[in-house]
Every structure is written in structure tokens, then in C-alpha cells.
Protein backbone atom coordinates (compact mmCIF):
# COMPACT_ATOMS: atom_id res chain seq x y z
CA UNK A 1 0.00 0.00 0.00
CA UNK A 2 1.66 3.42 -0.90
CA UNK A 3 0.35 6.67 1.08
CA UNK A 4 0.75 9.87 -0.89
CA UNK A 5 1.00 13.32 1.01
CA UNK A 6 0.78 16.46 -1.22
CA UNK A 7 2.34 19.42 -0.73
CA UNK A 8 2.04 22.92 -1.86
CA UNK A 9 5.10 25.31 -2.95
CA UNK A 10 5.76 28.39 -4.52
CA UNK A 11 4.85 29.28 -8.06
CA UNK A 12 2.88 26.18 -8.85
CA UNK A 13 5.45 23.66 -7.01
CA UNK A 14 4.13 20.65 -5.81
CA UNK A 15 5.50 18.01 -4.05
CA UNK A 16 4.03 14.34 -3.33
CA UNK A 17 5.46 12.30 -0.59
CA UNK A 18 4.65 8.93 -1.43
CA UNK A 19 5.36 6.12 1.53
CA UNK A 20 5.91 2.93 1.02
CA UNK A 21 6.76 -0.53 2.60
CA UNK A 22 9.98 -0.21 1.23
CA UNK A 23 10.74 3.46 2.52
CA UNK A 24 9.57 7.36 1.25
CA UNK A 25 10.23 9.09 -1.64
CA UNK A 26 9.59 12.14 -2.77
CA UNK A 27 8.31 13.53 -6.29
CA UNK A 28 8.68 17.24 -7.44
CA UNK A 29 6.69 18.96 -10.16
CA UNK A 30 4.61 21.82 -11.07
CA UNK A 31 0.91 22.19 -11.58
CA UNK A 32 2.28 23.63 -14.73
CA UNK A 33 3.91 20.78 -16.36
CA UNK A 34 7.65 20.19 -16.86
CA UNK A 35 10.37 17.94 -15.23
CA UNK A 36 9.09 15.92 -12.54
CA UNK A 37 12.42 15.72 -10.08
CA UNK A 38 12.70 12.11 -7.69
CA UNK A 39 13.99 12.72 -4.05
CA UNK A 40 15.53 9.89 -2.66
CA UNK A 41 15.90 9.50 1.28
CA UNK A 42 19.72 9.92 0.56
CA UNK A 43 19.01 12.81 -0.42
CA UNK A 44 19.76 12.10 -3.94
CA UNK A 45 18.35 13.72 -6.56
CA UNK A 46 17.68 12.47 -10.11
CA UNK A 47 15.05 13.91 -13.20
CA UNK A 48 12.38 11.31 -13.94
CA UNK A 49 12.83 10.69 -18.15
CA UNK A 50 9.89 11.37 -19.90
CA UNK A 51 7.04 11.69 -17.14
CA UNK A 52 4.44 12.44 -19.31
CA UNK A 53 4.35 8.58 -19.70
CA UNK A 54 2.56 8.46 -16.30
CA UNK A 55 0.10 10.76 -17.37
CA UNK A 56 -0.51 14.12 -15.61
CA UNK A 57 1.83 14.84 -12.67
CA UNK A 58 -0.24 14.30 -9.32
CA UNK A 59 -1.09 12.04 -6.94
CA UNK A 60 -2.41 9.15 -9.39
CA UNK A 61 0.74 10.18 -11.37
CA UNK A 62 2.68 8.94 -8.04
CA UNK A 63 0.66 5.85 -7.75
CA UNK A 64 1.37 5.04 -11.21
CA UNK A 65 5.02 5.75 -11.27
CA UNK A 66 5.53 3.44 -8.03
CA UNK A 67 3.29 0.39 -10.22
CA UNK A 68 5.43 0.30 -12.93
């Protein structure tokens, strides 16, 4: 079961902090489309290629990101 927390940012940033069984990570975007950034818990930081795949960013985008 993954448990998705939204939050809000600046300028149409929007963050979605999915948790899973196997730990948290963390998904950046904007409301506005664009690069979708993946948080790791180490901190590390890496652009998701083509996220449009997954449809439009936000919460079901999460859940089907983690599917895949």
C-alpha cells in the first residue's frame, strides 16, 4: 500500500510524498507541467525521463510511477 502526502510550494510547485513498505520518496513537479524531479531518502536527486508517460503529474501520477 503506498500513502501519498501532497504538498504545496511556490509558483505552482508541488510536491508528493509517497510512503511505502519499502521506505519514502519524494516527487517534485509543477501544476504547470515540466520535469518531474525524484527525491531519494539519501538525499539524492535524479530527473524522472519522460514523465508524461505516467500521465498528468499528481497524486495518481505517483501511484502510477511506483506500479510500474
Amino acid at each position: 500500500m503506498i500513502k501519498i502526502k501532497r504538498r504545496n510550494g511556490p509558483a505552482g510547485q508541488v510536491s508528493f510524498i509517497a510512503t511505502t513498505a519499502d521506505g519514502t520518496v519524494t516527487f517534485v513537479g509543477s501544476v504547470y507541467g515540466g520535469p518531474v524531479v525524484m527525491v531519494l531518502p539519501s538525499g539524492h536527486q535524479t530527473f524522472v525521463s519522460d514523465p508524461g508517460r505516467f500521465g498528468r503529474f499528481g497524486a495518481d501520477w505517483v501511484q502510477r510511477f511506483l506500479s510500474d
